[in-house]
PDB file of N, CA and C in Angstrom:
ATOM      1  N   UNK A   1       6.760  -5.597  20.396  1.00  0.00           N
ATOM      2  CA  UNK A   1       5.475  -5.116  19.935  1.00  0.00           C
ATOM      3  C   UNK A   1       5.585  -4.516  18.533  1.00  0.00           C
ATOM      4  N   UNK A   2       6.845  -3.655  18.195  1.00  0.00           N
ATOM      5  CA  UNK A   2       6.535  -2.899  17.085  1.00  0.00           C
ATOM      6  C   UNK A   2       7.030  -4.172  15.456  1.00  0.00           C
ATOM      7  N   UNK A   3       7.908  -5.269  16.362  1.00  0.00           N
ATOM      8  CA  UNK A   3       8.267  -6.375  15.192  1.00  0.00           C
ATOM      9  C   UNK A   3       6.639  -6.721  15.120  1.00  0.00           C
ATOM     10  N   UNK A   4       5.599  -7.272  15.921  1.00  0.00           N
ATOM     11  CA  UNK A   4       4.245  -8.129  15.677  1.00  0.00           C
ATOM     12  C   UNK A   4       3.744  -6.822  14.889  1.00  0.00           C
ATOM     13  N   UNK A   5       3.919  -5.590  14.958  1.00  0.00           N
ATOM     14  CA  UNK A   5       2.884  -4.445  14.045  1.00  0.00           C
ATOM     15  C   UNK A   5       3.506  -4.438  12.739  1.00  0.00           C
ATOM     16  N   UNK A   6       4.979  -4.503  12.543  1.00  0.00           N
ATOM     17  CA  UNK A   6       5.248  -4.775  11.629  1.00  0.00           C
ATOM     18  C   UNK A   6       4.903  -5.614  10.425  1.00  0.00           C
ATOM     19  N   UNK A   7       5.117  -6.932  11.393  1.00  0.00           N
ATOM     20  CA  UNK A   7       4.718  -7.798  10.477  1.00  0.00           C
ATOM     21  C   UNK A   7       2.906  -7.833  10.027  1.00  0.00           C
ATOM     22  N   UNK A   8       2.096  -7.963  11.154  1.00  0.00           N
ATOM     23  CA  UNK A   8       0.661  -7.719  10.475  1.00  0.00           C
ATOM     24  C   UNK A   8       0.416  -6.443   9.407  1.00  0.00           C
ATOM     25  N   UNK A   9       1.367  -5.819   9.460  1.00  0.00           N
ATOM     26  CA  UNK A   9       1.493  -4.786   8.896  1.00  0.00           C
ATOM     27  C   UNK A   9       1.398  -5.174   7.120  1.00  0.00           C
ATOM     28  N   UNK A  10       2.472  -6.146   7.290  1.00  0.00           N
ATOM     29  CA  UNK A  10       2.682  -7.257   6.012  1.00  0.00           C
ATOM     30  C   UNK A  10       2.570  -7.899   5.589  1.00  0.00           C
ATOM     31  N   UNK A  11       1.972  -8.744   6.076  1.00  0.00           N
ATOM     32  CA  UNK A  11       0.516  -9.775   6.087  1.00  0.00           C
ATOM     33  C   UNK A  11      -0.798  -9.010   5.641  1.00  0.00           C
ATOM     34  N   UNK A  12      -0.936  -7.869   5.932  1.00  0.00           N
ATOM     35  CA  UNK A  12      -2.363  -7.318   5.518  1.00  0.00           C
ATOM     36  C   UNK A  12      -2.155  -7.067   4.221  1.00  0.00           C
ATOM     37  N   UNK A  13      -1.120  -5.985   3.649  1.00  0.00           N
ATOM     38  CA  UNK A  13      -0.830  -5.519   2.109  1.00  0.00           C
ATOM     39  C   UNK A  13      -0.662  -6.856   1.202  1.00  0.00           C
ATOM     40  N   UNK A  14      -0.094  -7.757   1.784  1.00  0.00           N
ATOM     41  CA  UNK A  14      -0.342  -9.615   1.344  1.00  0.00           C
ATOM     42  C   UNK A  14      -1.288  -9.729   0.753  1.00  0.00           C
ATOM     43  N   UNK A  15      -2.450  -9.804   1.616  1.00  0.00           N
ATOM     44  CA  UNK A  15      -3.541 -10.087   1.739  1.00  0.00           C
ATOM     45  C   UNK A  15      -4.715  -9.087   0.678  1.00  0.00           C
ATOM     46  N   UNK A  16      -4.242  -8.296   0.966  1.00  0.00           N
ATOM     47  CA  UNK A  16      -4.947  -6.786  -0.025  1.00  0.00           C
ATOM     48  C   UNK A  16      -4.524  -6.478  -1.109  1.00  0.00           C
ATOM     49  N   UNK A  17      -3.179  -6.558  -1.420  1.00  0.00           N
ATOM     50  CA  UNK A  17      -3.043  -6.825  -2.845  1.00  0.00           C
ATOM     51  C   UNK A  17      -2.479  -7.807  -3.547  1.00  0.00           C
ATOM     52  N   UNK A  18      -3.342  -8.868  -3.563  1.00  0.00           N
ATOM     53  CA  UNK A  18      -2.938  -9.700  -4.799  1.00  0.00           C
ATOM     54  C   UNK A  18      -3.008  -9.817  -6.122  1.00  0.00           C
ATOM     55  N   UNK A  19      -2.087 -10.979  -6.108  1.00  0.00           N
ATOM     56  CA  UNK A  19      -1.770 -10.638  -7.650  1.00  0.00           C
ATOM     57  C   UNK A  19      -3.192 -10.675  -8.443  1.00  0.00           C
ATOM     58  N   UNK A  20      -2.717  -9.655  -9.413  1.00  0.00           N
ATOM     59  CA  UNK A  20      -1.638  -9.870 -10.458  1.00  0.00           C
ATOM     60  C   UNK A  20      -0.766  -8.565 -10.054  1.00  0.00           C
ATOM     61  N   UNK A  21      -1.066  -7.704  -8.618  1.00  0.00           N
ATOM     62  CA  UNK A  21      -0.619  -6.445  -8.529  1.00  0.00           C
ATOM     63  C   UNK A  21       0.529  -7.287  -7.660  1.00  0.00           C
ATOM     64  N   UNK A  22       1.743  -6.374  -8.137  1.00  0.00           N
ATOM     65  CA  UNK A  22       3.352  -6.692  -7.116  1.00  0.00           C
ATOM     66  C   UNK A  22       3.812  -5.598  -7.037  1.00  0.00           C
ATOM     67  N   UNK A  23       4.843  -5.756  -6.205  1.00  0.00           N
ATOM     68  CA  UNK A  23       5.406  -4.465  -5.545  1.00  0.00           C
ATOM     69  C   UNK A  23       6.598  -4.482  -5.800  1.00  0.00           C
ATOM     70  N   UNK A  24       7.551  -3.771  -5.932  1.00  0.00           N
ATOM     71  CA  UNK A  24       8.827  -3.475  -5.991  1.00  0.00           C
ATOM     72  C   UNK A  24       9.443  -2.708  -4.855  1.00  0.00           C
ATOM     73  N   UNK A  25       8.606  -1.883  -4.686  1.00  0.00           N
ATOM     74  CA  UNK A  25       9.456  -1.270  -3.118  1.00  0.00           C
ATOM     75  C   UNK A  25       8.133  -1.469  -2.089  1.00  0.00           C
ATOM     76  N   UNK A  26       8.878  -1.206  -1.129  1.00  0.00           N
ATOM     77  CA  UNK A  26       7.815  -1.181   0.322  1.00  0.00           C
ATOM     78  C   UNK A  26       8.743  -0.470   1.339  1.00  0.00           C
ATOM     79  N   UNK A  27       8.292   0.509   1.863  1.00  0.00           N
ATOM     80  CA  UNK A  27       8.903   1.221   3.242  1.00  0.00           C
ATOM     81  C   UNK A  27       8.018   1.200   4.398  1.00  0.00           C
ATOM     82  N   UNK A  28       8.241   0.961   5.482  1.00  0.00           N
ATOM     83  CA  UNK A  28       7.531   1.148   6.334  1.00  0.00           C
ATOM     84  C   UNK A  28       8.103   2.083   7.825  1.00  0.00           C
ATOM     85  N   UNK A  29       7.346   2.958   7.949  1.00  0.00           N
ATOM     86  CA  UNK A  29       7.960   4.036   9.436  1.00  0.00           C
ATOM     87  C   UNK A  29       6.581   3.316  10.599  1.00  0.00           C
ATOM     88  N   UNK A  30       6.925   4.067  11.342  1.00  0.00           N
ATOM     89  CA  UNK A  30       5.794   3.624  12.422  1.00  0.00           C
ATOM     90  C   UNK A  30       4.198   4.350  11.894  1.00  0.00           C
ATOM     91  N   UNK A  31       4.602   5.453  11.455  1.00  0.00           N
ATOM     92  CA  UNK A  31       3.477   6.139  11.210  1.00  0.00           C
ATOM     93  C   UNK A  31       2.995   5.861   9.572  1.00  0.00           C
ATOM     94  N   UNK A  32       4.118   5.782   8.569  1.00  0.00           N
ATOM     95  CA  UNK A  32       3.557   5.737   7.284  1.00  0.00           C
ATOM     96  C   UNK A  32       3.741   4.119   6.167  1.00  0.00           C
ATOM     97  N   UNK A  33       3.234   4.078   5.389  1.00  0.00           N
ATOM     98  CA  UNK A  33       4.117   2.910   4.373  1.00  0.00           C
ATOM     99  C   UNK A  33       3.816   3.748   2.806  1.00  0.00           C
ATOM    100  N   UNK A  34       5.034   3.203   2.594  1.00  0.00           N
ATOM    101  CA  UNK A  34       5.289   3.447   1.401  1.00  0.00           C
ATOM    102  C   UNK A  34       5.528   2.726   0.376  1.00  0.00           C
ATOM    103  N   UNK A  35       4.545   2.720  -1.149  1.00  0.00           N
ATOM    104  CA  UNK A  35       4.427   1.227  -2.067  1.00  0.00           C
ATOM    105  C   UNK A  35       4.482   1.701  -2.884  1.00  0.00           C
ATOM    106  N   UNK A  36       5.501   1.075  -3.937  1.00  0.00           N
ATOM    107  CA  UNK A  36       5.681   1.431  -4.967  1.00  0.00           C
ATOM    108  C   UNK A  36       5.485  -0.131  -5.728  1.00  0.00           C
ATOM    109  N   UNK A  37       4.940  -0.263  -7.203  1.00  0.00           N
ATOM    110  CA  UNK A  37       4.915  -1.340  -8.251  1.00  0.00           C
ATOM    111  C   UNK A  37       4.142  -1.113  -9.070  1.00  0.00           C
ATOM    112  N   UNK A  38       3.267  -1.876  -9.474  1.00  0.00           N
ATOM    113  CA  UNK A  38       2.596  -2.548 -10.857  1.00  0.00           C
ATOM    114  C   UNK A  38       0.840  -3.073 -10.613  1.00  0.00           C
ATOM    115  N   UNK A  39       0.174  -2.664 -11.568  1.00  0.00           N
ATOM    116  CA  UNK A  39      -1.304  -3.395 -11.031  1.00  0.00           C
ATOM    117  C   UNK A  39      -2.027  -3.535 -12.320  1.00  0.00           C
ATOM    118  N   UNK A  40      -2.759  -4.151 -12.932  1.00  0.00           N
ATOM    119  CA  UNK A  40      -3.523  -3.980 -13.711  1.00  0.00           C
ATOM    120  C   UNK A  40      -4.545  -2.560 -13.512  1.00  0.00           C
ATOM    121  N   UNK A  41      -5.041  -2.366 -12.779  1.00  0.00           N
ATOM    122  CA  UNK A  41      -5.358  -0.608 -12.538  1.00  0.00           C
ATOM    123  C   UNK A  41      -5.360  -0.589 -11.024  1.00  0.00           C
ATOM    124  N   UNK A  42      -4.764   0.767 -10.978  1.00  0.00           N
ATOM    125  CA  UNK A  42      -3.936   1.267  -9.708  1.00  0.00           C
ATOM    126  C   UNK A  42      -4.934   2.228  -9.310  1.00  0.00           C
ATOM    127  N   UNK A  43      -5.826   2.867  -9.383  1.00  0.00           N
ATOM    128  CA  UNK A  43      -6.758   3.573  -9.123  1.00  0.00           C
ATOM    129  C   UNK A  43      -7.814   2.876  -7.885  1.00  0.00           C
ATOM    130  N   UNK A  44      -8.326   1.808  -7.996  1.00  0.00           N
ATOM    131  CA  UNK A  44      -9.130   1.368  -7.474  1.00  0.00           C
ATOM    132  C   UNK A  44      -8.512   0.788  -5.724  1.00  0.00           C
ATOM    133  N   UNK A  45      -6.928   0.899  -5.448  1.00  0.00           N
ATOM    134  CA  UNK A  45      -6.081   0.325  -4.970  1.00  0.00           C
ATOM    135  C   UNK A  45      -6.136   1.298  -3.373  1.00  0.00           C
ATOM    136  N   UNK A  46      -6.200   2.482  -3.942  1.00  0.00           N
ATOM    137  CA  UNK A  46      -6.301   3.124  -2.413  1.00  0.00           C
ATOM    138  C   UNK A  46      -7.600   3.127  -1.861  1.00  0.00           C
ATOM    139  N   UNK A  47      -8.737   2.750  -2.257  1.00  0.00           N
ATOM    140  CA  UNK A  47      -9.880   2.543  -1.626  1.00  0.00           C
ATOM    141  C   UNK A  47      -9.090   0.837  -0.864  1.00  0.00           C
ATOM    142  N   UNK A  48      -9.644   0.089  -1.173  1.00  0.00           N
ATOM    143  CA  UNK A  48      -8.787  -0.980  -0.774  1.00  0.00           C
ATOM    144  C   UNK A  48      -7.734  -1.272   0.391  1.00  0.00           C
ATOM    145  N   UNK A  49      -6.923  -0.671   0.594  1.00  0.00           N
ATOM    146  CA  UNK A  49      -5.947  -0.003   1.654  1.00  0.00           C
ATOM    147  C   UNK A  49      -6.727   0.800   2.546  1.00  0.00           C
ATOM    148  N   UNK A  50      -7.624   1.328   2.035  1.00  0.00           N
ATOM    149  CA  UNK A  50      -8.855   2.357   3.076  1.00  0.00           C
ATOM    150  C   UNK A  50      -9.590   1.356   3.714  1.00  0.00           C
ATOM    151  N   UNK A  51     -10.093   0.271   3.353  1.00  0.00           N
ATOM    152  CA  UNK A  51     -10.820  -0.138   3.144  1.00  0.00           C
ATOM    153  C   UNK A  51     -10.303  -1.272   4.887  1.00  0.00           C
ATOM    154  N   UNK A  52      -9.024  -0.893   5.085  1.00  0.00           N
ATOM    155  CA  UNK A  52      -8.553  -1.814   6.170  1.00  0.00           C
ATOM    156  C   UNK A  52      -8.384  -1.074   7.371  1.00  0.00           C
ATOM    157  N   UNK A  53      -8.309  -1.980   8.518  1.00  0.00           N
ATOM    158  CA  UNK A  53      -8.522  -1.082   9.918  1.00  0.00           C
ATOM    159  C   UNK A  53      -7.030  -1.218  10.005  1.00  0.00           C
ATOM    160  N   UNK A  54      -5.900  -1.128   9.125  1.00  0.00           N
ATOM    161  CA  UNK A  54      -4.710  -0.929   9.168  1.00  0.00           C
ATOM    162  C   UNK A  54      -3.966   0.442   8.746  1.00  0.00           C
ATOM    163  N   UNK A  55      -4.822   0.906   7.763  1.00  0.00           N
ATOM    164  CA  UNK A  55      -4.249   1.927   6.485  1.00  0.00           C
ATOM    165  C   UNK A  55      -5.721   3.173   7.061  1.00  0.00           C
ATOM    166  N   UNK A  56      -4.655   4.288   6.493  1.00  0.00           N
ATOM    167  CA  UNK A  56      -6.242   5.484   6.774  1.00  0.00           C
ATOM    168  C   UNK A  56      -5.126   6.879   5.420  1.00  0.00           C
ATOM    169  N   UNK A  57      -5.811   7.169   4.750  1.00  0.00           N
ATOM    170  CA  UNK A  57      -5.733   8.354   3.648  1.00  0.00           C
ATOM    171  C   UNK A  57      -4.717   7.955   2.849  1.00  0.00           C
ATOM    172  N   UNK A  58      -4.792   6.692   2.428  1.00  0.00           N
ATOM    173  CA  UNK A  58      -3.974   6.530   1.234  1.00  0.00           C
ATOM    174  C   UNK A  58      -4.391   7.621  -0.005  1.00  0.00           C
ATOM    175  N   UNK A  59      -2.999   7.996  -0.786  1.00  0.00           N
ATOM    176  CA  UNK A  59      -2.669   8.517  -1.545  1.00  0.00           C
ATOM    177  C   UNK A  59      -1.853   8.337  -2.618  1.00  0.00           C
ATOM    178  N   UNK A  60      -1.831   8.700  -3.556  1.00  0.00           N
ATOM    179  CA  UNK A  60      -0.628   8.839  -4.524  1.00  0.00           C
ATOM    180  C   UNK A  60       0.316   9.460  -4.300  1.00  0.00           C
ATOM    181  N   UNK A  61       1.405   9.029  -4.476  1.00  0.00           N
ATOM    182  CA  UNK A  61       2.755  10.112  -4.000  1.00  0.00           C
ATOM    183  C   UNK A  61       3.055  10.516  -5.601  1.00  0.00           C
ATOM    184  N   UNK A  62       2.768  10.113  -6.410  1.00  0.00           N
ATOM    185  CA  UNK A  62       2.809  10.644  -7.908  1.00  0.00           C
ATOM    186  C   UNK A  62       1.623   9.829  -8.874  1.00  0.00           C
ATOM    187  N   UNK A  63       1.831  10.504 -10.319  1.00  0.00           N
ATOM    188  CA  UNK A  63       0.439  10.063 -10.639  1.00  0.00           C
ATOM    189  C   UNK A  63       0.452   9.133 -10.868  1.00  0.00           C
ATOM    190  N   UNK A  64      -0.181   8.560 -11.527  1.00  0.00           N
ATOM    191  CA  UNK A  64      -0.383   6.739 -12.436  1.00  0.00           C
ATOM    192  C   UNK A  64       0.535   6.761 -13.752  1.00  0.00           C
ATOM    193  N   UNK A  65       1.366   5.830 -14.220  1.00  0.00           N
ATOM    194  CA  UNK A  65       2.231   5.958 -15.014  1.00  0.00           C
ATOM    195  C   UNK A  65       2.033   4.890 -15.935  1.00  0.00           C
ATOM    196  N   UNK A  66       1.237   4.776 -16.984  1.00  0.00           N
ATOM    197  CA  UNK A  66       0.761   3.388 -18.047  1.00  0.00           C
ATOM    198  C   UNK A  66       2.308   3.019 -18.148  1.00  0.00           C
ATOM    199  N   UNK A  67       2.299   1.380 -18.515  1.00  0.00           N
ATOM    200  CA  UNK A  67       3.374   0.689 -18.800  1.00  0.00           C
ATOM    201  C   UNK A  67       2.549  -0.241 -20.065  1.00  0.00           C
ATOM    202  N   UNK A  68       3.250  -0.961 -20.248  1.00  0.00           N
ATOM    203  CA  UNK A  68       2.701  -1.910 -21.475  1.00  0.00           C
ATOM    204  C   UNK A  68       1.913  -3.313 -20.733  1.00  0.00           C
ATOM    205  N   UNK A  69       2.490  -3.197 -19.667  1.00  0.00           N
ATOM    206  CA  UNK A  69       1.306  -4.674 -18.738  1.00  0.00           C
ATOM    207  C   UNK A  69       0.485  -3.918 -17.914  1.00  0.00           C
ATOM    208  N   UNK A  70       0.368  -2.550 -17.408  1.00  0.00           N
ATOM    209  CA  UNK A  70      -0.596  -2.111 -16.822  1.00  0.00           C
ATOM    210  C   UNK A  70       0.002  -1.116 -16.530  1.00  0.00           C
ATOM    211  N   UNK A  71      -0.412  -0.127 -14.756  1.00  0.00           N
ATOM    212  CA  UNK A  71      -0.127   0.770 -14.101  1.00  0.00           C
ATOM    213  C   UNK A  71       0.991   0.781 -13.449  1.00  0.00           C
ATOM    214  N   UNK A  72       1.870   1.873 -13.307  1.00  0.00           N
ATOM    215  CA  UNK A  72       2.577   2.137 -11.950  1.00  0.00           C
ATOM    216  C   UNK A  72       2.458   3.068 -11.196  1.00  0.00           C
ATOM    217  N   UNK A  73       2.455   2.553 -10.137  1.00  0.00           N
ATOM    218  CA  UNK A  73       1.791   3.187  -8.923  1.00  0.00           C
ATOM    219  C   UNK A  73       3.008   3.526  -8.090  1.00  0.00           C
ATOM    220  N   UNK A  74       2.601   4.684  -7.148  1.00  0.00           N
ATOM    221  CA  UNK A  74       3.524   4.845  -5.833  1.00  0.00           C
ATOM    222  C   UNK A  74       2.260   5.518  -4.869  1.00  0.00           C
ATOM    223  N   UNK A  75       1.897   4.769  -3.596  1.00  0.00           N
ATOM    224  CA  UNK A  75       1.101   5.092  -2.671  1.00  0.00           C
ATOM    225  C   UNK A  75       1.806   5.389  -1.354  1.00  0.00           C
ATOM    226  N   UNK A  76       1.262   6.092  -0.580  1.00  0.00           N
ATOM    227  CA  UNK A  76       1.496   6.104   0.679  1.00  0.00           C
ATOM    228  C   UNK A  76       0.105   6.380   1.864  1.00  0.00           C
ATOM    229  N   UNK A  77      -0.027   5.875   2.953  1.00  0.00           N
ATOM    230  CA  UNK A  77      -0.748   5.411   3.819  1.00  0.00           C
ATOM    231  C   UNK A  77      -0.184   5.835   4.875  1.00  0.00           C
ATOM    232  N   UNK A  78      -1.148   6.159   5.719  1.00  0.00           N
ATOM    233  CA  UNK A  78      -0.945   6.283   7.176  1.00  0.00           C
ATOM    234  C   UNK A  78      -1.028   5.333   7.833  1.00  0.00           C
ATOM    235  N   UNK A  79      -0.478   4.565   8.863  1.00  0.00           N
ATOM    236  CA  UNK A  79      -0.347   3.570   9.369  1.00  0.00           C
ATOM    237  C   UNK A  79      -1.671   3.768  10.535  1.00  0.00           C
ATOM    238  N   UNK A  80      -2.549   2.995  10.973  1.00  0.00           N
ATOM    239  CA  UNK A  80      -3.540   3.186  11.654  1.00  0.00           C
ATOM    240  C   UNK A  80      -2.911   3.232  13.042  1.00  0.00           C
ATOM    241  N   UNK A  81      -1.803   2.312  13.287  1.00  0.00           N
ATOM    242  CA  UNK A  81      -1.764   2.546  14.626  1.00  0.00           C
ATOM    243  C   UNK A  81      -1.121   3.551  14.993  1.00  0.00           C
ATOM    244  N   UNK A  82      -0.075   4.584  14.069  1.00  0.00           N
ATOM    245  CA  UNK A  82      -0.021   5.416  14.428  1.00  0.00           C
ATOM    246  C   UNK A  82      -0.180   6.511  15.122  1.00  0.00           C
ATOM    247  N   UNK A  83      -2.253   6.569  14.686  1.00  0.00           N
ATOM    248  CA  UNK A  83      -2.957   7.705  15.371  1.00  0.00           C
ATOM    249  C   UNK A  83      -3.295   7.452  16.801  1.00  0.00           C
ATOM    250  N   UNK A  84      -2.772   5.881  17.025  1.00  0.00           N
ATOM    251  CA  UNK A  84      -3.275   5.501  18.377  1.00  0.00           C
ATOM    252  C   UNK A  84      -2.798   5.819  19.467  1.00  0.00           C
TER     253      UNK A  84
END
């Protein structure tokens, strides 16, 4: 069960952020995930993640960091099934 949550888990952030946004790290606990990369703007990104019956109070784990191709981001999320 927790490999199939996993993976939809990873299939959804797939799905939710595409490119031109990529990731460089990804952690995942049962309860949280953790994303770190790149977006053309990173702001608009945790609505988005909210925005899924997967993710609930995404946040910044630090601020927005300009690069010369765009944002870097580090978010973290509560895993929905967590609260279940």
């Amino acid at each position: 069960r927790r490999t199939k949550s996993d993976l939809d888990t990873l299939n959804e952030l797939t799905r939710l952020l595409a490119p031109p946004v990529w990731l460089n790290n990804l952690e995942m606990t049962r309860a949280n995930v953790n994303l770190a990369g790149e977006a053309e703007q990173a702001a608009p990104l945790l609505k988005i993640l909210d925005t899924s019956p997967l993710f609930r109070n995404s946040e910044f784990a630090i601020g927005i960091v300009r690069s010369q191709t765009g944002e870097i981001f580090r978010i973290r999320a509560q895993r929905e099934e967590a609260a279940r």
